[in-house]
N, C-alpha and C. Protein backbone atom coordinates (compact mmCIF):
# COMPACT_ATOMS: atom_id res chain seq x y z
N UNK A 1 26.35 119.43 167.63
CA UNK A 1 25.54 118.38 167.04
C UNK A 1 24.56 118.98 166.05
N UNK A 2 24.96 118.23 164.82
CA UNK A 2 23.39 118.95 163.88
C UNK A 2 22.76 118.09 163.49
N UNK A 3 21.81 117.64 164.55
CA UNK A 3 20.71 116.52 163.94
C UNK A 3 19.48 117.11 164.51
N UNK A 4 18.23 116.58 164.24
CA UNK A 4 16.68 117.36 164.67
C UNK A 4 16.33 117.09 166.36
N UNK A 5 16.63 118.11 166.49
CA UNK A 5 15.98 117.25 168.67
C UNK A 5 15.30 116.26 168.87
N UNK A 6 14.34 115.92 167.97
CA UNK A 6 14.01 114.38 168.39
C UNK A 6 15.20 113.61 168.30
N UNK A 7 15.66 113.25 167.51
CA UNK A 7 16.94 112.31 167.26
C UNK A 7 17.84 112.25 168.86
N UNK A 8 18.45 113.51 168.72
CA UNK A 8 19.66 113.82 169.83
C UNK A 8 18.88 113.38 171.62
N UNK A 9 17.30 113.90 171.56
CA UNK A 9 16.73 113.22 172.92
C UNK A 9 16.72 111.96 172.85
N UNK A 10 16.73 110.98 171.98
CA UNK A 10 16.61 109.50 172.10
C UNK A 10 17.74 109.02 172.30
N UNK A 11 19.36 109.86 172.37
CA UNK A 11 20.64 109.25 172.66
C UNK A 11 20.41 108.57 173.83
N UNK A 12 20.87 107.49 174.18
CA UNK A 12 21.18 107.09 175.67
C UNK A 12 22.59 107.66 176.11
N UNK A 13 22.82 107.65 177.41
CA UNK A 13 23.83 108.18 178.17
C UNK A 13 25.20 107.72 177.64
N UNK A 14 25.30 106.95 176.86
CA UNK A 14 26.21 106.02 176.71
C UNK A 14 26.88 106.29 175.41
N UNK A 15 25.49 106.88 174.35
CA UNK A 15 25.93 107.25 172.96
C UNK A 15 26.15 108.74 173.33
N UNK A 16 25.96 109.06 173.64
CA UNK A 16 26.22 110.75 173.96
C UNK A 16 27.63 110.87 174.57
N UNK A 17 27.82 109.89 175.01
CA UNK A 17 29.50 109.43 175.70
C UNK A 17 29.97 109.38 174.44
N UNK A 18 29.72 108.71 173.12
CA UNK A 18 30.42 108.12 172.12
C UNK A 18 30.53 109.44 171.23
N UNK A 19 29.72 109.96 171.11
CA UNK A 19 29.60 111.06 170.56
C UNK A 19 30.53 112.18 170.68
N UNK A 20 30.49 112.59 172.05
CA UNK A 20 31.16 113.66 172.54
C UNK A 20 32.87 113.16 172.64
N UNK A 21 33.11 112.01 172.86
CA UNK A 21 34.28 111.69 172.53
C UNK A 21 34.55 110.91 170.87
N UNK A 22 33.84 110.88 169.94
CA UNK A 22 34.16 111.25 168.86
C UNK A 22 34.45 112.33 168.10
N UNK A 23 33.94 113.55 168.99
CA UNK A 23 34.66 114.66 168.58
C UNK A 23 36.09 114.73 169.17
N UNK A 24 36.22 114.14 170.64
CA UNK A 24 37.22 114.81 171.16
C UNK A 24 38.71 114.21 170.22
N UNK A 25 38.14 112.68 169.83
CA UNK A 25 38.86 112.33 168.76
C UNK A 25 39.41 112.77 167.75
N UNK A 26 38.31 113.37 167.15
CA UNK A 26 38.47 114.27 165.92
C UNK A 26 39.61 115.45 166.34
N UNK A 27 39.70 116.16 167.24
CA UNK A 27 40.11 117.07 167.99
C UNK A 27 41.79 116.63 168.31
N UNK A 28 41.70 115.62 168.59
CA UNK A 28 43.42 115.07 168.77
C UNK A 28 43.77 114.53 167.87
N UNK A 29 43.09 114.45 166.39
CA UNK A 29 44.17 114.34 165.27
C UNK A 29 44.00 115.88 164.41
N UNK A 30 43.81 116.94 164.97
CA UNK A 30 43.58 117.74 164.19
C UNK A 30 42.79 118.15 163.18
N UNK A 31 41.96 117.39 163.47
CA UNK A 31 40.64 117.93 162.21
C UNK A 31 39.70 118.73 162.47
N UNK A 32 38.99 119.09 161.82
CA UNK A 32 38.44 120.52 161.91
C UNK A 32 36.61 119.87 161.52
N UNK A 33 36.47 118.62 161.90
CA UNK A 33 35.45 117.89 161.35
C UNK A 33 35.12 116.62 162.15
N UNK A 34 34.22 116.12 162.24
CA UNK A 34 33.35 114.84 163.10
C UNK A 34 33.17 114.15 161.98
N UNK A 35 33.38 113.10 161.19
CA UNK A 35 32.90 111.78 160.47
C UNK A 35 32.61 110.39 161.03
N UNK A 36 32.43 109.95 160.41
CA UNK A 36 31.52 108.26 160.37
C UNK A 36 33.09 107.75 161.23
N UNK A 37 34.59 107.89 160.68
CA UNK A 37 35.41 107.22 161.23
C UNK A 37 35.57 108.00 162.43
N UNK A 38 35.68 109.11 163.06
CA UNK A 38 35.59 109.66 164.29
C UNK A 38 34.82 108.78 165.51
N UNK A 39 33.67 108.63 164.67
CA UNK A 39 32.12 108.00 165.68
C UNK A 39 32.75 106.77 165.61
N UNK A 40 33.17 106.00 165.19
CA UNK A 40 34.46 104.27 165.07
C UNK A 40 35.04 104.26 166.65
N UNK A 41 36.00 105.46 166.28
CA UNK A 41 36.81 105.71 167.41
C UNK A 41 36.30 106.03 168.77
N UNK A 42 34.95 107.05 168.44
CA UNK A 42 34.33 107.59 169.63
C UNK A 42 33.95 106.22 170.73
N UNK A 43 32.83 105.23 169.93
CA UNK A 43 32.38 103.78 170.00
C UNK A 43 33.42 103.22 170.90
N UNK A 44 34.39 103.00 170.42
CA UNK A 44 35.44 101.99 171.44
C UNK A 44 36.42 103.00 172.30
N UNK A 45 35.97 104.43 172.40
CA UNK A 45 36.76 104.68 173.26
C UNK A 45 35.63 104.87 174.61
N UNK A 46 34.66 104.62 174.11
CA UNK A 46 33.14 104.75 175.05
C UNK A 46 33.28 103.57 175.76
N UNK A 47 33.67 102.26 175.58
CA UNK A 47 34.38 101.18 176.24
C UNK A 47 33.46 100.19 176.65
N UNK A 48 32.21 100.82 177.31
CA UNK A 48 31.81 100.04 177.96
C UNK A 48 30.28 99.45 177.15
N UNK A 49 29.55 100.29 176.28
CA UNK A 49 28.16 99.91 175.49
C UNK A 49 28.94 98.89 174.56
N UNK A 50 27.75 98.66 174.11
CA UNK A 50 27.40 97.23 173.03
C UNK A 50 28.20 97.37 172.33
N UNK A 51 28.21 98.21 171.42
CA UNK A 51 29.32 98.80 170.38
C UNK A 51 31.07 98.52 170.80
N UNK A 52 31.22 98.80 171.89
CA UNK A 52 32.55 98.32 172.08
C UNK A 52 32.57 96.84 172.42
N UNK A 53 31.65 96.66 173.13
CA UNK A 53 32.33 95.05 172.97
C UNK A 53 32.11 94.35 172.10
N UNK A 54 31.30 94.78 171.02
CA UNK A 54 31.12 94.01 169.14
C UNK A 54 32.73 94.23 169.34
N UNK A 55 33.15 95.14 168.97
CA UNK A 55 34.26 95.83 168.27
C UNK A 55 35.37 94.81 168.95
N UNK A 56 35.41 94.86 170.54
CA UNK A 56 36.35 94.59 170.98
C UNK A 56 36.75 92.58 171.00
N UNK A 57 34.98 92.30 170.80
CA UNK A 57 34.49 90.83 170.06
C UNK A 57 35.33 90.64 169.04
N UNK A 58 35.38 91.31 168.13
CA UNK A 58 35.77 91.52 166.61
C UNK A 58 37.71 91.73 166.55
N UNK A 59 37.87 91.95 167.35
CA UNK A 59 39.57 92.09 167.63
C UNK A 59 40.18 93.34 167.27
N UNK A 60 39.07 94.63 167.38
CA UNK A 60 39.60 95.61 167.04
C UNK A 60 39.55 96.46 168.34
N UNK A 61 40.78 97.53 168.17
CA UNK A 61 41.05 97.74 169.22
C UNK A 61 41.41 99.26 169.04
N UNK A 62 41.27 100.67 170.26
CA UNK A 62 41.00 101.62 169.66
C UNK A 62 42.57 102.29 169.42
N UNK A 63 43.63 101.86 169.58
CA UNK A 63 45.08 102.04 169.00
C UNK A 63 45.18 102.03 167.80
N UNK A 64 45.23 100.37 167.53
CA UNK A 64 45.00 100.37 166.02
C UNK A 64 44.12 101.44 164.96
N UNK A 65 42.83 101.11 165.52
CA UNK A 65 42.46 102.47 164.30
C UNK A 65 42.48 103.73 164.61
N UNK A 66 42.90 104.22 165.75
CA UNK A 66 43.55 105.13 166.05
C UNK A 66 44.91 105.44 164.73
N UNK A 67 45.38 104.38 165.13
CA UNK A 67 46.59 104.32 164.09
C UNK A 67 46.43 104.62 162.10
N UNK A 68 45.36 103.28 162.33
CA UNK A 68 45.17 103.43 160.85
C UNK A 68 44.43 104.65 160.53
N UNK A 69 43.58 105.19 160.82
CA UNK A 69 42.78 106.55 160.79
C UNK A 69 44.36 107.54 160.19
N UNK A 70 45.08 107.93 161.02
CA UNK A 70 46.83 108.61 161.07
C UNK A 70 46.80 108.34 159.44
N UNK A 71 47.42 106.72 159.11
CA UNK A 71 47.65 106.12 158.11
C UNK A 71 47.03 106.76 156.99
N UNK A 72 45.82 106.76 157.42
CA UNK A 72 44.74 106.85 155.62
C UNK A 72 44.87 108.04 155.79
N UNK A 73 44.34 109.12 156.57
CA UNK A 73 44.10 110.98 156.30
C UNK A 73 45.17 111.64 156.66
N UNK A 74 45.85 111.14 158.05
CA UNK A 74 46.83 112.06 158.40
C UNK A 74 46.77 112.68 159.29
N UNK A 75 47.37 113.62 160.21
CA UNK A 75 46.68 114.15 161.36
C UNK A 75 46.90 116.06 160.43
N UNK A 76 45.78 116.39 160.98
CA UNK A 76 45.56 118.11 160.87
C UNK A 76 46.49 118.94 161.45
N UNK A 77 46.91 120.02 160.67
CA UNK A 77 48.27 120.99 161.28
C UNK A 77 47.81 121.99 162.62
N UNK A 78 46.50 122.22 162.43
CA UNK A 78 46.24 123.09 163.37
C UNK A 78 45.11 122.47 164.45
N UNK A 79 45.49 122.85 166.07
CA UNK A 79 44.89 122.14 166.63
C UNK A 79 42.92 123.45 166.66
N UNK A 80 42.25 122.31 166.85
CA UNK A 80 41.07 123.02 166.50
C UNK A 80 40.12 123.30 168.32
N UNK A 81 39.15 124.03 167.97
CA UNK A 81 38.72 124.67 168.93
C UNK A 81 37.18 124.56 168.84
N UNK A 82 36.41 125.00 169.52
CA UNK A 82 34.76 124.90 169.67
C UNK A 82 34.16 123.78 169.34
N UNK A 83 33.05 123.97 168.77
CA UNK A 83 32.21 122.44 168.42
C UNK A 83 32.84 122.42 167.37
N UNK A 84 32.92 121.25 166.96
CA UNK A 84 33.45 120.49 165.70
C UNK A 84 31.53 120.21 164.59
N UNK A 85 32.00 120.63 163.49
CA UNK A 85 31.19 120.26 162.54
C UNK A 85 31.02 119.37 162.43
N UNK A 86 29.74 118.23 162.04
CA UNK A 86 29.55 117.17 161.47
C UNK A 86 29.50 116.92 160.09
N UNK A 87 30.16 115.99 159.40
CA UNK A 87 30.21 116.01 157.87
C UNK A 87 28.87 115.20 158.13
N UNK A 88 27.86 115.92 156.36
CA UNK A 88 26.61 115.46 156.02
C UNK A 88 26.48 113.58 156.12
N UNK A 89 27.89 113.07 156.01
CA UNK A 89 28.25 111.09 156.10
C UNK A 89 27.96 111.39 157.56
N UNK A 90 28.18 111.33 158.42
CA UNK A 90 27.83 111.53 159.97
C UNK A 90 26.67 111.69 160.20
N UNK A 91 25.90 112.83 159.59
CA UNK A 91 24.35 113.24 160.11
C UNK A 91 23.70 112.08 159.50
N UNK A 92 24.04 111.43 158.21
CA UNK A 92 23.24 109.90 157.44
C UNK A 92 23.48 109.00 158.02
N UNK A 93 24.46 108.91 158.92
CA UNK A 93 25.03 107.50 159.64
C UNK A 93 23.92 107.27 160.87
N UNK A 94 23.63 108.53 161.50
CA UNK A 94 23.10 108.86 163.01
C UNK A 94 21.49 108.69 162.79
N UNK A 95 21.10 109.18 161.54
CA UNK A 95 20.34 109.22 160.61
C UNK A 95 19.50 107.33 160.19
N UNK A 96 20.44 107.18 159.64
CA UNK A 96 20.78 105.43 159.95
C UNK A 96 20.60 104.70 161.15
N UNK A 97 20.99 105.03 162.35
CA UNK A 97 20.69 104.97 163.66
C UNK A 97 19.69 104.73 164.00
N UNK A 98 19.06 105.53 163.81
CA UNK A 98 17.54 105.93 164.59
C UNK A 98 16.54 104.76 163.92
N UNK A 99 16.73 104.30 162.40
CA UNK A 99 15.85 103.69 161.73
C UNK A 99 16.08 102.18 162.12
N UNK A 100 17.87 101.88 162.53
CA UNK A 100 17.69 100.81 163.15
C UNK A 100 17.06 100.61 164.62
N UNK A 101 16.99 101.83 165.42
CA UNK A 101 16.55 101.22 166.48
C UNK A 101 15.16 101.54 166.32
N UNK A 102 14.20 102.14 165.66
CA UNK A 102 13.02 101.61 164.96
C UNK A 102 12.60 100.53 164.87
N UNK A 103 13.62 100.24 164.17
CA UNK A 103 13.18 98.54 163.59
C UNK A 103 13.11 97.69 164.27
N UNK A 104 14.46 98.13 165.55
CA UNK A 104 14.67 97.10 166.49
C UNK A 104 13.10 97.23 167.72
N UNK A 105 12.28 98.30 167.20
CA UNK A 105 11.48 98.78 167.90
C UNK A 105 11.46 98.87 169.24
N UNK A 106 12.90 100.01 169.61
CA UNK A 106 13.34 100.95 170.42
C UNK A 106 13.34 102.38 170.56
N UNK A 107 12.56 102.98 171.63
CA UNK A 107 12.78 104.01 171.40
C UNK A 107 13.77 105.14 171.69
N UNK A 108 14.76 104.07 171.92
CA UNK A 108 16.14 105.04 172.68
C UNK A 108 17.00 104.63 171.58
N UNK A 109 18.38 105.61 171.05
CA UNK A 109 18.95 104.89 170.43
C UNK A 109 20.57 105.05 170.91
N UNK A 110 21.29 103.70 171.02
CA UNK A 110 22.24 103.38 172.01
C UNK A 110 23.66 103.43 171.18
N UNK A 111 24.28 102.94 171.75
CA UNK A 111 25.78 102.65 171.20
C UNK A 111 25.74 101.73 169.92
N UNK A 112 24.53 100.61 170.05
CA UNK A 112 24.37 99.39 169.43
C UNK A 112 23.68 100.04 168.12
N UNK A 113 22.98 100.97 168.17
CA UNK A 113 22.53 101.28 166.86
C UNK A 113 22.82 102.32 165.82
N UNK A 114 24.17 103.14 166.79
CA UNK A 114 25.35 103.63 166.22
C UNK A 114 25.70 102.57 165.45
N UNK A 115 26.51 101.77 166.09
CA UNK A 115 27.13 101.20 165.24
C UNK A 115 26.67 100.31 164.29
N UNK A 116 25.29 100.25 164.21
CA UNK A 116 24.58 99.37 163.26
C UNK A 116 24.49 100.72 161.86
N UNK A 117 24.11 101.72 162.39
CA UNK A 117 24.24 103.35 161.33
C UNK A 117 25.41 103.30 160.73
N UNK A 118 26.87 102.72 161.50
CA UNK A 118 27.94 102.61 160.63
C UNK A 118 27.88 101.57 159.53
N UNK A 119 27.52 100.80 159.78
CA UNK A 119 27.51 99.71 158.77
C UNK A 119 26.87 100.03 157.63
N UNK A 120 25.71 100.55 157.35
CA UNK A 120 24.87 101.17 156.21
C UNK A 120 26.27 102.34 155.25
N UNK A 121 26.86 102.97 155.94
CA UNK A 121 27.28 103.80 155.26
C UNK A 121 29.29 102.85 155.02
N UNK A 122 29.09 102.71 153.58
CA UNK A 122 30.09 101.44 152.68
C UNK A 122 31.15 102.03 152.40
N UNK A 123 30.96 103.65 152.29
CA UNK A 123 32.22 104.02 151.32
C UNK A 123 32.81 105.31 152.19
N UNK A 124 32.41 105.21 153.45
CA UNK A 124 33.18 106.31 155.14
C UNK A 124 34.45 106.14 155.39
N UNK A 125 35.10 106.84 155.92
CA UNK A 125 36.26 106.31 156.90
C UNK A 125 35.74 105.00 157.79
N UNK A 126 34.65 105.05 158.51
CA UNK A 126 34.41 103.89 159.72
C UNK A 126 34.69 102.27 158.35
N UNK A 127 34.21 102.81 157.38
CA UNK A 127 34.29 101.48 156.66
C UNK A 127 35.62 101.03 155.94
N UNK A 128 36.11 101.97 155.94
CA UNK A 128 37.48 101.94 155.65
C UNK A 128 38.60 101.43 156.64
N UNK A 129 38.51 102.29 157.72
CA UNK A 129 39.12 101.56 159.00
C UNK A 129 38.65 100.01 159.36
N UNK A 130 36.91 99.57 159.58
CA UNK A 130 36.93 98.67 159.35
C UNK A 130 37.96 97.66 158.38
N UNK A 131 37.35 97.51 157.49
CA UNK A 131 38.35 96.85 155.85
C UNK A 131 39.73 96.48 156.43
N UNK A 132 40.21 97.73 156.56
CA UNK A 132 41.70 97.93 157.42
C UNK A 132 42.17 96.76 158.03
N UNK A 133 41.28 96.63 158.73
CA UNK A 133 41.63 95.61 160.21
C UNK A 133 40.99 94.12 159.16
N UNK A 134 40.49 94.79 158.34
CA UNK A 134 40.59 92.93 158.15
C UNK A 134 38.85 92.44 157.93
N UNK A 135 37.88 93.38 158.79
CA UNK A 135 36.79 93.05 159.35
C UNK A 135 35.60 93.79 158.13
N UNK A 136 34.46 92.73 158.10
CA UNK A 136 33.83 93.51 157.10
C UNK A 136 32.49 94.30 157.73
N UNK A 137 32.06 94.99 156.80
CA UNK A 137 30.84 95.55 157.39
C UNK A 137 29.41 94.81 157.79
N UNK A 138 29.26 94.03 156.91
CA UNK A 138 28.24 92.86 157.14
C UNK A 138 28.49 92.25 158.54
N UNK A 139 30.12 92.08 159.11
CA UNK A 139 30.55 90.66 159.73
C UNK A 139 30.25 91.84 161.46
N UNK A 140 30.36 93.17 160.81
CA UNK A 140 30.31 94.23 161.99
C UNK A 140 28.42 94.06 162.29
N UNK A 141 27.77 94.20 161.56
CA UNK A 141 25.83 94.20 161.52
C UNK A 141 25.90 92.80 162.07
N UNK A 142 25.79 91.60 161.29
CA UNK A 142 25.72 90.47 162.09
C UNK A 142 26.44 89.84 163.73
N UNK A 143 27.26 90.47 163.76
CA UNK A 143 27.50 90.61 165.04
C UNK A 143 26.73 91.17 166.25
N UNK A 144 26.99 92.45 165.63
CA UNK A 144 25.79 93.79 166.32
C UNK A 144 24.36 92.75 166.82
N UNK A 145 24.25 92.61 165.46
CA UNK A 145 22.37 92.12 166.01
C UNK A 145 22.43 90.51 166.89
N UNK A 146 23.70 89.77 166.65
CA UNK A 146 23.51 88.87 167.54
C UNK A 146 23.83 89.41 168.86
N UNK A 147 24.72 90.47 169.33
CA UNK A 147 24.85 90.09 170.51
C UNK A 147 23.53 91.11 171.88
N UNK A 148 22.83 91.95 170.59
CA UNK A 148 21.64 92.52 171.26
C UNK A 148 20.18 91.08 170.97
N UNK A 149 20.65 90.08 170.61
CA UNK A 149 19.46 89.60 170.38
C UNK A 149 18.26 89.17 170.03
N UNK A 150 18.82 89.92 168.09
CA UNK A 150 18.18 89.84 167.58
C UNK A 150 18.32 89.29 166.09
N UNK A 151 17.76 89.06 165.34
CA UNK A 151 18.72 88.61 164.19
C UNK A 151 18.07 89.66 162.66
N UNK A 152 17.08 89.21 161.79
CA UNK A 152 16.82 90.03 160.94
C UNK A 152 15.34 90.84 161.63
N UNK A 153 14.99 92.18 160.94
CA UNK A 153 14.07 92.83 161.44
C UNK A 153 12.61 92.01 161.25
N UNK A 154 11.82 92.02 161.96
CA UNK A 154 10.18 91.03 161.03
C UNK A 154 9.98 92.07 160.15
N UNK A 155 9.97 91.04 159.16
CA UNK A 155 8.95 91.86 157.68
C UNK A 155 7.48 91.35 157.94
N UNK A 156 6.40 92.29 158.07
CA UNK A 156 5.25 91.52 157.72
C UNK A 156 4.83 90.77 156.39
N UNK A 157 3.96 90.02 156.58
CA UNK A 157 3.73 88.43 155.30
C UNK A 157 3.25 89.41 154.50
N UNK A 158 2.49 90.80 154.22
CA UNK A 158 1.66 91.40 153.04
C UNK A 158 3.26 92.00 152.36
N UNK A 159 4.16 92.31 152.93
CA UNK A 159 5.43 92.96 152.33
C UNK A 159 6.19 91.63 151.84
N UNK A 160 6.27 90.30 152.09
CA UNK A 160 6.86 89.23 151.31
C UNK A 160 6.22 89.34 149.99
N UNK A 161 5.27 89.65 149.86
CA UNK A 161 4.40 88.92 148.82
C UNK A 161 4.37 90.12 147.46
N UNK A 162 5.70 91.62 147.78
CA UNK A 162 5.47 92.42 146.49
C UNK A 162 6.13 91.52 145.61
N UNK A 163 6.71 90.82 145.48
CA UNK A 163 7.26 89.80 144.34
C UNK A 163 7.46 88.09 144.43
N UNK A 164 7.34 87.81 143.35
CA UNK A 164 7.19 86.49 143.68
C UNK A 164 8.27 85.75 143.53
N UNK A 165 8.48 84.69 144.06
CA UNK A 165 9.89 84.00 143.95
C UNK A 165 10.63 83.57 142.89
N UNK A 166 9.30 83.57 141.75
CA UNK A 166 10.64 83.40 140.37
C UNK A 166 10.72 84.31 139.60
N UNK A 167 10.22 86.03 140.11
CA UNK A 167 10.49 86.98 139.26
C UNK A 167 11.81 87.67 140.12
N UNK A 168 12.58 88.48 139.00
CA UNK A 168 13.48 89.25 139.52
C UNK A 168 13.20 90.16 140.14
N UNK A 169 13.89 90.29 141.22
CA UNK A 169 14.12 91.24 142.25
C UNK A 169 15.26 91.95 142.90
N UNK A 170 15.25 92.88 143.71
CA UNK A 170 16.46 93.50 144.33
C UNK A 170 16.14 93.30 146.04
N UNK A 171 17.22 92.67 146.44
CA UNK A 171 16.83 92.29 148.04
C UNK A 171 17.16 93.17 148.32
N UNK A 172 16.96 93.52 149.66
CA UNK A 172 17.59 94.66 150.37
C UNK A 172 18.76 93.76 151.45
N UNK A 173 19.35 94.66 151.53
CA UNK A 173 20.97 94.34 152.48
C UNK A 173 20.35 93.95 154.46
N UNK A 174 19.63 95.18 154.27
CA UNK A 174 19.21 94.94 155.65
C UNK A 174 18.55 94.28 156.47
N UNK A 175 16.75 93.77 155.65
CA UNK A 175 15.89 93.55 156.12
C UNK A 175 15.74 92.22 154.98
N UNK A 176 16.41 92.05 154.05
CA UNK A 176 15.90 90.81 153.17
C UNK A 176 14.48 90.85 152.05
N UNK A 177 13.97 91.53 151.88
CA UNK A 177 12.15 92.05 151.61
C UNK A 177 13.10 91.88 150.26
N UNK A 178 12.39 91.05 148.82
CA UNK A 178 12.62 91.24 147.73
C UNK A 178 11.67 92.40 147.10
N UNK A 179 12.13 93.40 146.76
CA UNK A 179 11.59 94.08 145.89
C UNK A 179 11.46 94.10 144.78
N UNK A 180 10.56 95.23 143.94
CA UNK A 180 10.84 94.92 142.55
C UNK A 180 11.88 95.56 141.78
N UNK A 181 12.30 95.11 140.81
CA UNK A 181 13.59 95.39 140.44
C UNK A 181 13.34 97.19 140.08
N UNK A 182 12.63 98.02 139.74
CA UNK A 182 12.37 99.03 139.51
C UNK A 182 12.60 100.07 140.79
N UNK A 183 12.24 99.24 141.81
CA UNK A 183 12.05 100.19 143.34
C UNK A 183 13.68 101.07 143.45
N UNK A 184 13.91 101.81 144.23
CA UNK A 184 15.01 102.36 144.56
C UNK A 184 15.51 101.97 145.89
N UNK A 185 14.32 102.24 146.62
CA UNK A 185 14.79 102.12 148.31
C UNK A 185 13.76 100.75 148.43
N UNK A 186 13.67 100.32 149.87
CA UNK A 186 13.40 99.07 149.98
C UNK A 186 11.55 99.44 150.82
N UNK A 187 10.98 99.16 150.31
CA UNK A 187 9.35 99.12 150.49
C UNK A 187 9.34 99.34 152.13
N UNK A 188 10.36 97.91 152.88
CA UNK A 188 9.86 98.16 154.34
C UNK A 188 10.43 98.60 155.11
N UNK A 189 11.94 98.88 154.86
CA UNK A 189 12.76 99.55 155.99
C UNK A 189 13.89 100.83 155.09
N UNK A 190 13.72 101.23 153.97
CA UNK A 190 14.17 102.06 153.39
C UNK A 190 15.20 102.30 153.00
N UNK A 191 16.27 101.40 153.09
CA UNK A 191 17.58 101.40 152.69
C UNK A 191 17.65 101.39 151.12
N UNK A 192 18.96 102.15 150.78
CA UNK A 192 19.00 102.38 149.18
C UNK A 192 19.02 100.80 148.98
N UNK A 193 18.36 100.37 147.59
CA UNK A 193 19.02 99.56 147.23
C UNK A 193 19.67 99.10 145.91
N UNK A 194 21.15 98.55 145.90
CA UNK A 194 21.90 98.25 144.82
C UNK A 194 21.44 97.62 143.22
């Protein structure tokens, strides 16, 4: 694992399940690497957290992208050994993680905010396999947050008010906060924005 020890102590028992069998994933198609679509697979082969039953909500199932994963990369010639590396998309995804369960103002971060870290990252394998099946990334977040209970993050009223409703702005994907069109990332919860 290469993320900062704070991060990796806030796993719950459950993502550390997802984790460690997203490598083992990685490991039985031959790759020599941990990505965003590994942690997909890890998620629903973990079975039992939030994350799998979005997923398994959602009609995806861990064969199939088992399968499609095969489909898009291929499986690796040589079978691999020790810890598996994390690609830098993985450490941003996990990365991603932590800020949702922030927001969700949690200090543990679970299966559920894995897979909310997948959704941020658009252009991964996890988002690709998603697509695959049919399912979008948005339809994966809105799910997520309904079935933990929550719906958008609170913005406080002094962060509504950096722009006004008939000037242009750039919303953010995550949290909704119009910014100003100049900003890059989003004033209250930091996501790039488009």
């Amino acid at each position: 694992m290469n993320q900062p020890e704070d991060i990796r102590s806030r796993f719950t028992e459950r993502a550390k399940t997802a984790l460690q069998l997203a490598e083992q994933e990685a490991r039985n198609l031959g790759h020599a690497y941990v990505d965003p679509g590994h942690l997909l697979l890890g998620l629903l082969a973990e079975g039992q957290g939030i994350a799998a039953r979005v997923l398994r909500y959602l009609s995806i199932d861990l064969q199939k992208a088992q399968d499609t994963m095969v489909f898009i990369i291929g499986r690796g010639e040589q079978p691999t050994t020790g810890n598996l590396p994390w690609v830098p998309r993985l450490q941003k995804v996990i990365r991603h993680a932590a800020q949702e369960a922030d927001l969700l103002q949690k200090h543990f971060i679970g299966t559920e905010h894995l897979l909310l870290g997948l959704t941020t990252e658009h252009q991964g394998m996890a988002a690709a396999l998603l697509e695959a099946t049919g399912i979008q990334l948005e339809q994966v977040r809105k799910e997520t947050l309904a079935f933990i209970g929550s719906g958008q993050p609170v913005v406080p009223e002094e962060a509504k008010t950096l722009v006004k409703e008939d000037q242009p702005a750039k919303v953010c994907e995550r949290c909704g906060l119009r910014s100003p069109d100049y900003f890059q990332y989003c004033f209250w919860c930091g996501l790039k924005l488009s």
